[in-house]
N, C-alpha and C. Protein backbone atom coordinates (compact mmCIF):
# COMPACT_ATOMS: atom_id res chain seq x y z
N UNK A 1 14.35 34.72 -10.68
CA UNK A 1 14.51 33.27 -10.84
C UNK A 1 15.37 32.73 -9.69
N UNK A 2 14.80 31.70 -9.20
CA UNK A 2 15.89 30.76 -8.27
C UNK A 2 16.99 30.05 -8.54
N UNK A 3 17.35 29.38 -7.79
CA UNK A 3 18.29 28.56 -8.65
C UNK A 3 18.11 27.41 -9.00
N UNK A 4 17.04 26.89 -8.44
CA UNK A 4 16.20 25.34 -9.12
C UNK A 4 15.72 25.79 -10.73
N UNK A 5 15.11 26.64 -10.64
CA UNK A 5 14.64 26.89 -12.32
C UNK A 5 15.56 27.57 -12.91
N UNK A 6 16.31 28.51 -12.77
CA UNK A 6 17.82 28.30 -13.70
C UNK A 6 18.51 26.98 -13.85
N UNK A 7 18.70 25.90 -12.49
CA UNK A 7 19.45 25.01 -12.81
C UNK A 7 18.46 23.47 -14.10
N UNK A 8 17.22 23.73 -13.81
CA UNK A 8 16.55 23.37 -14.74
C UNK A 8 16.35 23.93 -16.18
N UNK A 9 16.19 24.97 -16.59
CA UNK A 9 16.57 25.64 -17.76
C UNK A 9 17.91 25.27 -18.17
N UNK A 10 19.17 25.46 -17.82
CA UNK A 10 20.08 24.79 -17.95
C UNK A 10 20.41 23.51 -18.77
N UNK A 11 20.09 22.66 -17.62
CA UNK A 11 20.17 21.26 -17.83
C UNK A 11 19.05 21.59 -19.18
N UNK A 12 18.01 21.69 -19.43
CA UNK A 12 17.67 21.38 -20.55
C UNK A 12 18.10 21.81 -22.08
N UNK A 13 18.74 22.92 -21.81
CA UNK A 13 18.83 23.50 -22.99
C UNK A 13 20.52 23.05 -23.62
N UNK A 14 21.25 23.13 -22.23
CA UNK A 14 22.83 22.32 -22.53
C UNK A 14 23.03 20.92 -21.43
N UNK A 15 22.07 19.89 -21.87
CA UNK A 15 22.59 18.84 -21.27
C UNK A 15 23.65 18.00 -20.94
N UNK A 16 24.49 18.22 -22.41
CA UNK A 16 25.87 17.90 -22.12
C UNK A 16 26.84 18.46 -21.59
N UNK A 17 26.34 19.52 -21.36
CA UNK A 17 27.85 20.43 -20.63
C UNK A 17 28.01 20.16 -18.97
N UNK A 18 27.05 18.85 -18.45
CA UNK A 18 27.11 19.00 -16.65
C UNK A 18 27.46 17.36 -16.77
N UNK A 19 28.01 17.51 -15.61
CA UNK A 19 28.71 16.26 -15.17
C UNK A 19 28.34 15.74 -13.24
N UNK A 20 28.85 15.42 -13.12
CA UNK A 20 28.87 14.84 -11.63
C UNK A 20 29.49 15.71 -10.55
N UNK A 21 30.20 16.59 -11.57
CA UNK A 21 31.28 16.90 -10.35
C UNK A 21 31.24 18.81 -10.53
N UNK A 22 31.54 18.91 -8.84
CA UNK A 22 30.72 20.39 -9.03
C UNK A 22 31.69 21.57 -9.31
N UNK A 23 32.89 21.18 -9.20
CA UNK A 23 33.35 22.22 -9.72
C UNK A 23 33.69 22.67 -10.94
N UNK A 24 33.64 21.44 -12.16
CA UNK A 24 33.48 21.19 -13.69
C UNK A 24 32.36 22.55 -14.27
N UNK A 25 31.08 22.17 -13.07
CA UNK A 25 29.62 22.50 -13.44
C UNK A 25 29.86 24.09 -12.95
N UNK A 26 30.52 24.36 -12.14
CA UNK A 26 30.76 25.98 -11.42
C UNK A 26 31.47 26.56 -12.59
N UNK A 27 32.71 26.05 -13.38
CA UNK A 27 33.03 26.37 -14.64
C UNK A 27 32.22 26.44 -15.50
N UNK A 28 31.48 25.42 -16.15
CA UNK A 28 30.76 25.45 -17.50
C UNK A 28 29.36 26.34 -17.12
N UNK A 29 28.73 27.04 -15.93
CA UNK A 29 27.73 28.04 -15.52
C UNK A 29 28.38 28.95 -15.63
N UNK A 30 29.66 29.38 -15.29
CA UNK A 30 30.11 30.56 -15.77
C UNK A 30 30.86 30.69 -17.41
N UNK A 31 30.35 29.90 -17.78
CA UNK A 31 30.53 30.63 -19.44
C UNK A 31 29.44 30.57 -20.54
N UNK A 32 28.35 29.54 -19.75
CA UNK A 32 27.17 29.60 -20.34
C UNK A 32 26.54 31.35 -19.55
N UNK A 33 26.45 31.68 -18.72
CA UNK A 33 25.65 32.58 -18.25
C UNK A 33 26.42 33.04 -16.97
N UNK A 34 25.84 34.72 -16.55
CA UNK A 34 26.38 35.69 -16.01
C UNK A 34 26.07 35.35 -14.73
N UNK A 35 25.88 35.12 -13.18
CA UNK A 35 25.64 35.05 -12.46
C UNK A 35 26.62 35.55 -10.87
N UNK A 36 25.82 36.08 -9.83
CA UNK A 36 26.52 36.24 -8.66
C UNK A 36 27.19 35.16 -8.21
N UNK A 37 28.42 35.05 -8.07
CA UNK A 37 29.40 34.24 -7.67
C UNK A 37 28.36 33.01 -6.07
N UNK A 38 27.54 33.78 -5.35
CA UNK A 38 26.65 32.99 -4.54
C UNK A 38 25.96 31.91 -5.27
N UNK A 39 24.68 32.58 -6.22
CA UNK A 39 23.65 32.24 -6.91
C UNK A 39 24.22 31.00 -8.20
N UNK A 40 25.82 31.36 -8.13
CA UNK A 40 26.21 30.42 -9.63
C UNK A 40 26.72 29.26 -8.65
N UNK A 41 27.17 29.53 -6.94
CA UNK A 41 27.21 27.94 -6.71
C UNK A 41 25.92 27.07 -6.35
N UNK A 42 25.11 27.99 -5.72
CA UNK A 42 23.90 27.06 -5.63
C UNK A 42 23.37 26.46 -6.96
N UNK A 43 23.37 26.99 -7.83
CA UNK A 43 23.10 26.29 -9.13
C UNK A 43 23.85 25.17 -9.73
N UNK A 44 25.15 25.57 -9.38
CA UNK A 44 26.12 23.71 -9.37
C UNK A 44 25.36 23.16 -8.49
N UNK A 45 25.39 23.34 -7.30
CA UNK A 45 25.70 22.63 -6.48
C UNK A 45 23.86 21.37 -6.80
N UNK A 46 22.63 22.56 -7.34
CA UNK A 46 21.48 21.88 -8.07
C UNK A 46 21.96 20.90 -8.93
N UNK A 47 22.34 21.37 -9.86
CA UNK A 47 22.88 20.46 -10.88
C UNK A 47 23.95 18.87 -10.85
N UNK A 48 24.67 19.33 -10.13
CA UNK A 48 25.39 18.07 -9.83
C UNK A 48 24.33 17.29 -8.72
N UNK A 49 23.57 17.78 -7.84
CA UNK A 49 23.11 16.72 -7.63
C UNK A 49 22.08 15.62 -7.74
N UNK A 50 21.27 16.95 -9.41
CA UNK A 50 19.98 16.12 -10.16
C UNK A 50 20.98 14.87 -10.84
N UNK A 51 22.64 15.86 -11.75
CA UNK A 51 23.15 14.42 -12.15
C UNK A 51 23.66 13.03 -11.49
N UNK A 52 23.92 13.79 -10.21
CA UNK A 52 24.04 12.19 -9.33
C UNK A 52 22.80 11.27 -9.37
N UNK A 53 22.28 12.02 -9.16
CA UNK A 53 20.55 11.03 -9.01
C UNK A 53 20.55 10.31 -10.07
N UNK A 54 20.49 10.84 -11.29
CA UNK A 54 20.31 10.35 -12.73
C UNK A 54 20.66 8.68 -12.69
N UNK A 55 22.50 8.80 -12.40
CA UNK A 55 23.18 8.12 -12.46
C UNK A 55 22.94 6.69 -11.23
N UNK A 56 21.87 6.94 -10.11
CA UNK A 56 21.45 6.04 -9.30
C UNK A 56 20.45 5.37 -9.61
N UNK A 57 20.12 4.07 -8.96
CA UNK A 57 19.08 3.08 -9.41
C UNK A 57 18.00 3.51 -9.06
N UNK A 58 16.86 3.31 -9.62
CA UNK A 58 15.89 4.00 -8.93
C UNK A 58 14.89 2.72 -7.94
N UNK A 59 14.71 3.88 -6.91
CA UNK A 59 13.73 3.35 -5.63
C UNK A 59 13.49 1.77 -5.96
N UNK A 60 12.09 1.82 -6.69
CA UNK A 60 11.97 1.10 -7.11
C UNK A 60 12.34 -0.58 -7.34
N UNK A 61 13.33 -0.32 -8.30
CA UNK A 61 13.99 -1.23 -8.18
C UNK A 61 15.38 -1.96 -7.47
N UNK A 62 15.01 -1.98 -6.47
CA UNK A 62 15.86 -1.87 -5.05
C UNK A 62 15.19 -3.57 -5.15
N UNK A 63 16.58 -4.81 -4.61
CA UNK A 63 15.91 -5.25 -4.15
C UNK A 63 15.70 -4.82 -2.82
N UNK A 64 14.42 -6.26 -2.47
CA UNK A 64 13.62 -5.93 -1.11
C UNK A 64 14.94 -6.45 0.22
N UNK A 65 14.75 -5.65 1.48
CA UNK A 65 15.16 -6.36 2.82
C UNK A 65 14.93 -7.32 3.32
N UNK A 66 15.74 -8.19 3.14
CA UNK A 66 15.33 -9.14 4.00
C UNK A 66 15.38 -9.31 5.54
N UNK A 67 13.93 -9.09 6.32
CA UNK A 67 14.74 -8.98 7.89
C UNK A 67 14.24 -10.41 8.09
N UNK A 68 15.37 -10.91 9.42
CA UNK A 68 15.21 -12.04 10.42
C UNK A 68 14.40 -12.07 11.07
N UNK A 69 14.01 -12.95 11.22
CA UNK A 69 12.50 -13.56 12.40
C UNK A 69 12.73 -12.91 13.62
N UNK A 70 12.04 -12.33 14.22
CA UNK A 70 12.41 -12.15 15.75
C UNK A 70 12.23 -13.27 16.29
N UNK A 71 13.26 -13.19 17.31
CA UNK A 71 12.35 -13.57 18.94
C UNK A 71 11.45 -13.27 19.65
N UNK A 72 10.78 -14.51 20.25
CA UNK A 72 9.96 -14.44 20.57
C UNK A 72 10.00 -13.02 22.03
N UNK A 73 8.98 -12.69 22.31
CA UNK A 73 9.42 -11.83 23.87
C UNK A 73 8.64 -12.54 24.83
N UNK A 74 9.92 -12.36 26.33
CA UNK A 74 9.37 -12.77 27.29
C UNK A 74 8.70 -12.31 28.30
């Protein structure tokens, strides 16, 4: 297993135990499950940043840019 589909298994099964912040999430992976000290930060480091996303507006609803008229060229 990688660490995208551990950090997805995870998140689904203990959603509440992850937060924003990655060293909270480097704690609560090491007491949910056993992992190489490497493999358990890449898996924070997954996790905190699906929950940042969460927490952002999506695409979508962005408003639009408004750009300025050019000038003309000479």
């Amino acid at each position: 297993m990688n660490a995208n589909s551990i950090a997805a298994e995870l998140l689904s099964l203990h959603p509440d135990s992850f937060f924003t912040d990655f060293k909270n999430n480097k704690d609560a992976i090491s007491k949910l499950i056993v992992l190489s000290p490497y493999l358990r930060n890449q898996v924070a480091g997954r996790i905190t940043r699906i929950k940042k996303r969460e927490g952002q507006k999506p695409f979508s609803k962005r408003e639009p840019r408004v750009e300025e008229p050019r000038r003309p060229r000479r």
